[in-house]
C-alpha atoms as a PDB file:
ATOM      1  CA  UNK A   1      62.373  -1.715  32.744  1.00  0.00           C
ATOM      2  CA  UNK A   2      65.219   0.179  32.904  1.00  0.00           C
ATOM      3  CA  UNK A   3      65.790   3.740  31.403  1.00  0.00           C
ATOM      4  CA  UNK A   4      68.330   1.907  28.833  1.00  0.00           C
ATOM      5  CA  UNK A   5      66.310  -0.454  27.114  1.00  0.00           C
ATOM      6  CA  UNK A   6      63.640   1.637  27.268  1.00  0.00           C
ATOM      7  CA  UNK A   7      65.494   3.997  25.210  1.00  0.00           C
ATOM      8  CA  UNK A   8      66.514   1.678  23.111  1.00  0.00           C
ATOM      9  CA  UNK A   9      62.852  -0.536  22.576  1.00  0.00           C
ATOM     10  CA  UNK A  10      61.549   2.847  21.187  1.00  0.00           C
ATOM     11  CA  UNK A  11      63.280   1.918  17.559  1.00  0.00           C
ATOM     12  CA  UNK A  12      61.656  -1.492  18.020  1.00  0.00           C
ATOM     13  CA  UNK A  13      57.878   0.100  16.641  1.00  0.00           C
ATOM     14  CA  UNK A  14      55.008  -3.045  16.685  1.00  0.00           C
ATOM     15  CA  UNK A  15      52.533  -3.065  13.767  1.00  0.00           C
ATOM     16  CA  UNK A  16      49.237  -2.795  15.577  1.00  0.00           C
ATOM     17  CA  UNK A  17      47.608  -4.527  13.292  1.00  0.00           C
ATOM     18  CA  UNK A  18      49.646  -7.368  13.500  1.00  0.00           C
ATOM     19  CA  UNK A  19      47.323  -9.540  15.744  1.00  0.00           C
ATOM     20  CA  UNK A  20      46.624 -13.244  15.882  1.00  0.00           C
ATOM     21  CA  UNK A  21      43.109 -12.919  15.177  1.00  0.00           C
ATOM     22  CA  UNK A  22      43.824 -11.484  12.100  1.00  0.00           C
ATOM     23  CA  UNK A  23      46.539 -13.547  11.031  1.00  0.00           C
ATOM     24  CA  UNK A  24      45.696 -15.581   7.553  1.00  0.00           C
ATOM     25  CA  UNK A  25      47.389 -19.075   8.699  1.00  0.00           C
ATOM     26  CA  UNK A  26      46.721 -20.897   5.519  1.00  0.00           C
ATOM     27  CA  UNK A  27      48.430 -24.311   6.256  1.00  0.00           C
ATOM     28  CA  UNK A  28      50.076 -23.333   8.933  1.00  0.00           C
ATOM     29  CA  UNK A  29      47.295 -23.264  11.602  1.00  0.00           C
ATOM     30  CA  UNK A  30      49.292 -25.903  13.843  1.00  0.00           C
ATOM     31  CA  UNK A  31      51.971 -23.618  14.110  1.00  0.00           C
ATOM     32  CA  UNK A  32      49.808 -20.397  15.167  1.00  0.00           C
ATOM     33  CA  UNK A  33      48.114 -23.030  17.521  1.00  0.00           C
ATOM     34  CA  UNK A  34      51.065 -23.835  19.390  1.00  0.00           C
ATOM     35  CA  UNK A  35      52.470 -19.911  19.772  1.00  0.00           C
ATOM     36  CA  UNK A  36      49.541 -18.973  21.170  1.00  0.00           C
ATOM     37  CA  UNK A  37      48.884 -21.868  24.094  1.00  0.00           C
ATOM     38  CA  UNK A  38      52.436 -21.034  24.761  1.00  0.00           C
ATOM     39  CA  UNK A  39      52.604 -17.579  25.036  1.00  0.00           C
ATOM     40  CA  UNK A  40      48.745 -17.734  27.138  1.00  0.00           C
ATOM     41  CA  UNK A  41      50.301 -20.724  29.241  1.00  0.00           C
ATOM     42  CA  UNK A  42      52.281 -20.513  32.201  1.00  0.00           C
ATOM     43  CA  UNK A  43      54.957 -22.707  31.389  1.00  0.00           C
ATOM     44  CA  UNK A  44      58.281 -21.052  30.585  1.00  0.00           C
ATOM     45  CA  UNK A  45      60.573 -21.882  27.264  1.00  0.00           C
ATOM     46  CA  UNK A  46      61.621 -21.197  24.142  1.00  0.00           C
ATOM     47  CA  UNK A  47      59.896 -21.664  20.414  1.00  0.00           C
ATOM     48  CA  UNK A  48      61.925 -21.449  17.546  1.00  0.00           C
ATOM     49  CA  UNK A  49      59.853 -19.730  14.689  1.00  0.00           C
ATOM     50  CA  UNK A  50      61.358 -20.244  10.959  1.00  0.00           C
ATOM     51  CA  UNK A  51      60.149 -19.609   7.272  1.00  0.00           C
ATOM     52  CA  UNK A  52      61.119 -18.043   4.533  1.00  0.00           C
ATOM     53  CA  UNK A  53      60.465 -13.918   3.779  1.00  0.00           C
ATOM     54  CA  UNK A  54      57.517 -13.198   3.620  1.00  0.00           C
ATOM     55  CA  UNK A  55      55.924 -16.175   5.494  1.00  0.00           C
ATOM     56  CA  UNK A  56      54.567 -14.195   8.473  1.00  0.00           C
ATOM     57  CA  UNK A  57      57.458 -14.724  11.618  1.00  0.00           C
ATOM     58  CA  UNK A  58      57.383 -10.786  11.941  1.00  0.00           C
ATOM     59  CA  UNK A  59      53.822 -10.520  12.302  1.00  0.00           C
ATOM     60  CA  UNK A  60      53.418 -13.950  15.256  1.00  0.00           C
ATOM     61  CA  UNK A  61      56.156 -12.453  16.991  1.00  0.00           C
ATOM     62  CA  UNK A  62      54.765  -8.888  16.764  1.00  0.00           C
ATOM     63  CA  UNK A  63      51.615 -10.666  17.835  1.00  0.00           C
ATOM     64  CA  UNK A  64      52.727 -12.100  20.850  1.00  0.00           C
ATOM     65  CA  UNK A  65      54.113  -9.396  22.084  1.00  0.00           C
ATOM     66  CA  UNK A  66      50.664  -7.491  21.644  1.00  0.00           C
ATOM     67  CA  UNK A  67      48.844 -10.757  23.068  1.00  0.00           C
ATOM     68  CA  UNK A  68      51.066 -11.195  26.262  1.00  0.00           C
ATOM     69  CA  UNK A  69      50.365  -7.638  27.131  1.00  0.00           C
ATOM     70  CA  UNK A  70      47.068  -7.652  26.637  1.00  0.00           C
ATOM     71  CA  UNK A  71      47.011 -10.871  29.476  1.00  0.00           C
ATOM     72  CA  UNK A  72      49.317  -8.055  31.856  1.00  0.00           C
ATOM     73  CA  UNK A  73      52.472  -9.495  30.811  1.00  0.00           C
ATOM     74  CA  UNK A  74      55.693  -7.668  30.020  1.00  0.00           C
ATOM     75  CA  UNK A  75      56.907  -8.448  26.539  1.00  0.00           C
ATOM     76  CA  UNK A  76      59.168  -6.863  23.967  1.00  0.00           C
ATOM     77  CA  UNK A  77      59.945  -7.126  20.477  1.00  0.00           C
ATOM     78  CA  UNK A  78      63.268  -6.994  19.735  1.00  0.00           C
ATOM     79  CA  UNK A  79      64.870  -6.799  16.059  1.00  0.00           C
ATOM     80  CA  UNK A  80      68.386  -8.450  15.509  1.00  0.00           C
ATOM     81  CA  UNK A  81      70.133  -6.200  13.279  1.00  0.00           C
ATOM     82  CA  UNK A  82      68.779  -3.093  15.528  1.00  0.00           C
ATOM     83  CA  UNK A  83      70.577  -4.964  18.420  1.00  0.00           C
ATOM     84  CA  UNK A  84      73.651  -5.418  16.253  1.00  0.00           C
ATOM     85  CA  UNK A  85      73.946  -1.672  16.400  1.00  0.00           C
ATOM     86  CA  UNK A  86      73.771  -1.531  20.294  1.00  0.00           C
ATOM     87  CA  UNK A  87      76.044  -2.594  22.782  1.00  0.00           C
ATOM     88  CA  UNK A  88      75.536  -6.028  24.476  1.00  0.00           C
ATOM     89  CA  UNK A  89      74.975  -4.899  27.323  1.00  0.00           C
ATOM     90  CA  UNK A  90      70.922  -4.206  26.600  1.00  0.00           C
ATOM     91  CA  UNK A  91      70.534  -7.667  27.069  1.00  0.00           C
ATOM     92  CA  UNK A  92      71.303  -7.308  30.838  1.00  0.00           C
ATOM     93  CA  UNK A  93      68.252  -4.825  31.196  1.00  0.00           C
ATOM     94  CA  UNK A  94      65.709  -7.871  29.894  1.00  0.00           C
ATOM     95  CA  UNK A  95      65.163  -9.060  33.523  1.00  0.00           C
ATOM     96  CA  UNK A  96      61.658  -9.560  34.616  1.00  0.00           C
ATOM     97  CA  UNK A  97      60.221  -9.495  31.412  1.00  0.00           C
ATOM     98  CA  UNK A  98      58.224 -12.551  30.914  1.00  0.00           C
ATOM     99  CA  UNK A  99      58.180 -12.608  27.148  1.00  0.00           C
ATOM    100  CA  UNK A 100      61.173 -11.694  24.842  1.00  0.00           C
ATOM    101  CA  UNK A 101      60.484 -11.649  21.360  1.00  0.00           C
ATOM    102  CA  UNK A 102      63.759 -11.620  18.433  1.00  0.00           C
ATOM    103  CA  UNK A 103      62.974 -11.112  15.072  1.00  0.00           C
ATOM    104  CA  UNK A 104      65.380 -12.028  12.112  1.00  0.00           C
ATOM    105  CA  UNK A 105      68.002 -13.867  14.002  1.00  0.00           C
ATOM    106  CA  UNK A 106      70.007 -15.405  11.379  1.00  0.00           C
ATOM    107  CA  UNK A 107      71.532 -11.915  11.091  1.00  0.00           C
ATOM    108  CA  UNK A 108      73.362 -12.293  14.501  1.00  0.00           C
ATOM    109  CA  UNK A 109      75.094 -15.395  13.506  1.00  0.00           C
ATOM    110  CA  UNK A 110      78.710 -15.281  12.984  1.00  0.00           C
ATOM    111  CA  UNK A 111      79.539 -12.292  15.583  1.00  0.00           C
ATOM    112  CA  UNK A 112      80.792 -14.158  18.424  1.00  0.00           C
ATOM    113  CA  UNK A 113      80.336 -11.017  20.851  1.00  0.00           C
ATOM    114  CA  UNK A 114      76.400 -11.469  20.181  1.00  0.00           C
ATOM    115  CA  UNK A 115      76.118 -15.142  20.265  1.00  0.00           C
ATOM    116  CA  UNK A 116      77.673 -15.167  23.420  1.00  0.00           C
ATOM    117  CA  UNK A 117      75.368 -12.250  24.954  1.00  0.00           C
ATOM    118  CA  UNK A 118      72.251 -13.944  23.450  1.00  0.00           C
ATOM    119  CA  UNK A 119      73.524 -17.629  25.406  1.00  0.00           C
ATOM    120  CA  UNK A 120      73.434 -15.866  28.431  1.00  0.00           C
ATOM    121  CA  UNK A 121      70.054 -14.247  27.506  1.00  0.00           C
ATOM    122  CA  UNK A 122      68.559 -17.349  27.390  1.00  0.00           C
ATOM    123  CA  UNK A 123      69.875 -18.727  30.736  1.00  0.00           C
ATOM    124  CA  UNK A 124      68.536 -16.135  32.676  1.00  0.00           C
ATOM    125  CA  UNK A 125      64.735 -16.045  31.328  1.00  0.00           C
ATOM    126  CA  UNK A 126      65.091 -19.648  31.843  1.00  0.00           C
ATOM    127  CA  UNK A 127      66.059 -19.103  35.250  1.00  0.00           C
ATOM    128  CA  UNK A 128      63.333 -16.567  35.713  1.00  0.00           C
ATOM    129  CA  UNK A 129      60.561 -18.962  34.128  1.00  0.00           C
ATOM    130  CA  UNK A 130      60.138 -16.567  31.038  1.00  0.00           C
ATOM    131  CA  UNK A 131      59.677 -16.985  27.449  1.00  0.00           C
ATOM    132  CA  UNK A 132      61.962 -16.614  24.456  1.00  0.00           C
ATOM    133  CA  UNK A 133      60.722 -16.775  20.898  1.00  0.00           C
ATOM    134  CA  UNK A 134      62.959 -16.335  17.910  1.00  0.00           C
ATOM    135  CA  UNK A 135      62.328 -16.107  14.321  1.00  0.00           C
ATOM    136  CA  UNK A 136      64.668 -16.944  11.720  1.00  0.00           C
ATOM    137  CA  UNK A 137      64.591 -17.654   7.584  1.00  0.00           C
ATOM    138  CA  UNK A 138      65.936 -21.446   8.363  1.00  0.00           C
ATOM    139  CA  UNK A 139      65.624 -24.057  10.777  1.00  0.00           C
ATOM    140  CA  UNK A 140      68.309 -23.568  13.559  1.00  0.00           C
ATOM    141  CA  UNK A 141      70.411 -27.127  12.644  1.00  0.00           C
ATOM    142  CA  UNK A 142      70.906 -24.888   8.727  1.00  0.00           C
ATOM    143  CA  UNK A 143      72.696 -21.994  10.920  1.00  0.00           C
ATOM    144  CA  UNK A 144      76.000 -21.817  11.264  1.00  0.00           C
ATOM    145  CA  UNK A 145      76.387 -20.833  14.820  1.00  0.00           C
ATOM    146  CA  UNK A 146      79.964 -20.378  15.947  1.00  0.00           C
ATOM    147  CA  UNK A 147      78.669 -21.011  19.935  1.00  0.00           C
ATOM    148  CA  UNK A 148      77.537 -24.602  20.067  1.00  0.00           C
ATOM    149  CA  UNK A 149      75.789 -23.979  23.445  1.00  0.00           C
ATOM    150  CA  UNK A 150      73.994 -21.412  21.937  1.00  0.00           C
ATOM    151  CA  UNK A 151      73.205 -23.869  18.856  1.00  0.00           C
ATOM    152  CA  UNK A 152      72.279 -26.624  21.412  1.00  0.00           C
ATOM    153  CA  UNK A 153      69.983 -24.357  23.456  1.00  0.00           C
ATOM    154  CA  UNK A 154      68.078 -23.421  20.428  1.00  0.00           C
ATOM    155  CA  UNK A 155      67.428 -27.194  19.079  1.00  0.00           C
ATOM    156  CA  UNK A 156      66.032 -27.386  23.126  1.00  0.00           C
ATOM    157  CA  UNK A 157      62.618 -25.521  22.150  1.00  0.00           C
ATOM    158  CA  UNK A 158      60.264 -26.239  20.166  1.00  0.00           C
ATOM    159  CA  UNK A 159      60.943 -25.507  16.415  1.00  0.00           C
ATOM    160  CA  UNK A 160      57.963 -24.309  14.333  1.00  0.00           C
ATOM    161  CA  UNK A 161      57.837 -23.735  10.817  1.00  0.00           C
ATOM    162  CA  UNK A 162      55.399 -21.474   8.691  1.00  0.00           C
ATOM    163  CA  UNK A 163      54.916 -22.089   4.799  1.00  0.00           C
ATOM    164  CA  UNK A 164      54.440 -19.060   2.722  1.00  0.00           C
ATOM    165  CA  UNK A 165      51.210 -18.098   1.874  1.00  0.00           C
ATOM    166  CA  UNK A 166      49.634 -18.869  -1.703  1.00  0.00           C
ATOM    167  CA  UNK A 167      48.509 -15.612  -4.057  1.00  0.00           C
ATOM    168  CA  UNK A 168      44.728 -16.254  -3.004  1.00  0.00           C
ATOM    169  CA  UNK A 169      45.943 -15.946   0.867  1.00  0.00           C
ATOM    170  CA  UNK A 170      48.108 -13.000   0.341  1.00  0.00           C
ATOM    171  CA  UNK A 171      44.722 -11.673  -1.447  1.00  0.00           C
ATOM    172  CA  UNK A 172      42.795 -12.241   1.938  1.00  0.00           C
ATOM    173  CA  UNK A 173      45.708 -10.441   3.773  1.00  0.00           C
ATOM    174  CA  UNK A 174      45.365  -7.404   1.494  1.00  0.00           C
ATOM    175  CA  UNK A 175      41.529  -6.790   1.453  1.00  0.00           C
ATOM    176  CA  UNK A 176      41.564  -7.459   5.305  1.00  0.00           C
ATOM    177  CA  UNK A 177      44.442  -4.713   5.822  1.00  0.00           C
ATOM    178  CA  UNK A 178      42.393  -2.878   3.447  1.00  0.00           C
ATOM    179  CA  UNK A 179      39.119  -3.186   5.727  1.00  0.00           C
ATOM    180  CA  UNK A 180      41.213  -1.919   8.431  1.00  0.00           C
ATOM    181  CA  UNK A 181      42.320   1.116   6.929  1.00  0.00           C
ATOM    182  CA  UNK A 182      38.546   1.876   5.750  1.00  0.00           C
ATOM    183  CA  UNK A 183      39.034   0.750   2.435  1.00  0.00           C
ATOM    184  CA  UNK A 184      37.285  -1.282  -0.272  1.00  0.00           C
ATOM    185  CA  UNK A 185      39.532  -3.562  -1.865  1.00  0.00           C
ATOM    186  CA  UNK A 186      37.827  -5.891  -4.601  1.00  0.00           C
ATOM    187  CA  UNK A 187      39.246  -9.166  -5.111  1.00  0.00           C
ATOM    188  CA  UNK A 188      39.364  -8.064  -8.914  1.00  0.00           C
ATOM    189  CA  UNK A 189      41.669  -5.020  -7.827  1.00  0.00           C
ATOM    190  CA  UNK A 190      43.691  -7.665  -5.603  1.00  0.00           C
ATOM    191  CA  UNK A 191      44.469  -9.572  -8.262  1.00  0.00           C
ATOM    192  CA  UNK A 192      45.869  -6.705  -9.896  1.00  0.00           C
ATOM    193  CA  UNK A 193      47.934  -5.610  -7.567  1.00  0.00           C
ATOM    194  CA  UNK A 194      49.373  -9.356  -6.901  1.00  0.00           C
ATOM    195  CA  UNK A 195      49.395  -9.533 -11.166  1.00  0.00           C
ATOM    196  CA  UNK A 196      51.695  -6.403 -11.379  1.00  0.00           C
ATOM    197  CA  UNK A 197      53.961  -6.100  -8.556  1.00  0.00           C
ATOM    198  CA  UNK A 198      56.236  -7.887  -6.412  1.00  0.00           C
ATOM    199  CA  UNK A 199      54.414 -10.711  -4.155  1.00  0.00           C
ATOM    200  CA  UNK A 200      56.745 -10.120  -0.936  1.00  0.00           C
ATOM    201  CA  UNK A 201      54.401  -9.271   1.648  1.00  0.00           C
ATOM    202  CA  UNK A 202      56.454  -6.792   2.699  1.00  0.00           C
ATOM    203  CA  UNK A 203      55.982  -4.897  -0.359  1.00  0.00           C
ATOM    204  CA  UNK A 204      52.410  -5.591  -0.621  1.00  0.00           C
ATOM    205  CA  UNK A 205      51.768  -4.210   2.858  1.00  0.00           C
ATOM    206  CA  UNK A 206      53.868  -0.748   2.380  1.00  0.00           C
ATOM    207  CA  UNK A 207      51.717  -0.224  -0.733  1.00  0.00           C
ATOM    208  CA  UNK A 208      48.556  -0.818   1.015  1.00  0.00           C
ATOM    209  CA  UNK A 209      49.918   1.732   3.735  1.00  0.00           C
ATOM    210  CA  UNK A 210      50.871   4.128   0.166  1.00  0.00           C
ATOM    211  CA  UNK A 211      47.295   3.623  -1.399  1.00  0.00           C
ATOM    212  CA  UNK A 212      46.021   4.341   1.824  1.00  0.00           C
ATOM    213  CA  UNK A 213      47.695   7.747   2.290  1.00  0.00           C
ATOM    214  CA  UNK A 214      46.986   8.959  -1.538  1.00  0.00           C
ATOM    215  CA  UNK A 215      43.610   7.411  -0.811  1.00  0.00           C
ATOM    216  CA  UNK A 216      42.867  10.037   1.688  1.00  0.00           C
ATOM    217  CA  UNK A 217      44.920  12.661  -0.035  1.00  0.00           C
ATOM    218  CA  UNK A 218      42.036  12.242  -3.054  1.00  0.00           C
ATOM    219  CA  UNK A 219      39.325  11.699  -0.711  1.00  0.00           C
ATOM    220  CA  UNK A 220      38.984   7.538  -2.221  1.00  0.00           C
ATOM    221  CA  UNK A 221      38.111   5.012  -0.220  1.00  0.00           C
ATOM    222  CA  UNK A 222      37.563   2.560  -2.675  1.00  0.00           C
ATOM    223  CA  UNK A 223      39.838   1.236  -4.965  1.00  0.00           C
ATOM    224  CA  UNK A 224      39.953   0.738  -8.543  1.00  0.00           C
ATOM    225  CA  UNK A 225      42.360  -0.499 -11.133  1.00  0.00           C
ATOM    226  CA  UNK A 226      43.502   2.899 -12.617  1.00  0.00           C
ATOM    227  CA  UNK A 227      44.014   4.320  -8.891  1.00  0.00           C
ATOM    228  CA  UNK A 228      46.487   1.400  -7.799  1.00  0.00           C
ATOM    229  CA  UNK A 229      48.251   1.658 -11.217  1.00  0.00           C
ATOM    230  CA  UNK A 230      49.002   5.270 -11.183  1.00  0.00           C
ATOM    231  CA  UNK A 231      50.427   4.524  -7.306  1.00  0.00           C
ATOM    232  CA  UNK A 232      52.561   1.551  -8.338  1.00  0.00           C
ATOM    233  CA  UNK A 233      54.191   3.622 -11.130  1.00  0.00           C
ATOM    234  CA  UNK A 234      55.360   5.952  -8.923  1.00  0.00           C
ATOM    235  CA  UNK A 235      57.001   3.041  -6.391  1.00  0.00           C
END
């Protein structure tokens, strides 16, 4: 990889935790199915990931990228409005990889300069037998693409969808990021948490990652009602 987009990827930081093993499907076990014989298979391609915020696209594609090089693959993890802030030219330093992984595409749409770089993108790991997966908060007919090429090549893959997850899931999510960290996470004080703060999972996991590091300021690994409510007046 060259010096460039290895200068670059170092913004591009993968949750390590974000794993397919440990990825609460719910009802969407088809679609976490079907990433993984493709990004274990040999065939090249593209998959099409879309769901709402909060439905889990950041955490498969952070996953494949972790699973691909764990076979000995080259993968990266790329997010689009990080790559709106670099020149185009980035792109050109993505040979050889054989897995390239775009998070939050919808935010490209509409700048012409990207769509086009990202069209080309695609031809070449095609060319080169690689794999593209993009994620996205709507199904790719819903965006409005100025390049219709682009558009077309993107209806070529296969689409996937993920649902968001119900309150008990996201409960499952927390007490098994909780185990991670070394804490013990009740389904009682999950229930709180879900009960009195916002339900994005994004929020939910940065105050795990908070009650984690005022856990171990206090010395508590386990925690309790009056512990998370102190910490979520104070976010």
């Amino acid at each position: 990889m060259s010096e460039l987009i290895s200068q670059i990827t170092l913004g591009f930081a993968v949750d390590s935790e974000a794993r397919f093993e440990n990825f609460v499907s719910g009802t969407n076990s088809d679609t976490l199915y079907e990433l993984q014989e493709f990004v274990s298979g040999s065939s090249s391609g593209l998959i099409y990931l879309w769901g709402p915020k909060g439905s889990g696209c950041s955490h498969l594609l952070q996953a494949a990228t972790h699973e691909s090089r764990s076979l000995d693959g080259s993968a990266v993890y790329l997010l689009a409005e990080d790559l709106l802030d670099s020149p185009t030219k980035v792109l050109d330093n993505l040979q050889g990889l054989e897995l390239v992984c775009i998070d939050n595409f919808n935010k490209i749409v509409g700048n012409s300069e990207w769509e086009t770089a990202l069209f080309h993108l695609y031809n070449r790991l095609m060319a080169q037998n690689a794999k593209l997966v993009v994620a996205a908060e709507s199904a790719p007919r819903a965006l409005e693409i100025k390049l219709s090429d682009l558009k077309t090549r993107l209806q070529s893959g296969l689409t996937l969808r993920l649902d968001p997850l119900n309150d008990y899931e996201k409960m499952e999510v927390l007490q098994f990021r909780a185990q991670l960290r070394g804490m013990e996470l009740s389904e009682k004080v999950a229930h709180y948490i879900l009960s009195h703060s916002s339900r994005e999972m994004v929020f939910l996991i940065d105050l795990l990652a908070k009650l984690d590091t005022e856990g171990v300021r206090l010395r508590k690994k386990k925690l309790t009602i009056p512990f998370v409510k102190d910490v979520l007046e104070e976010v």
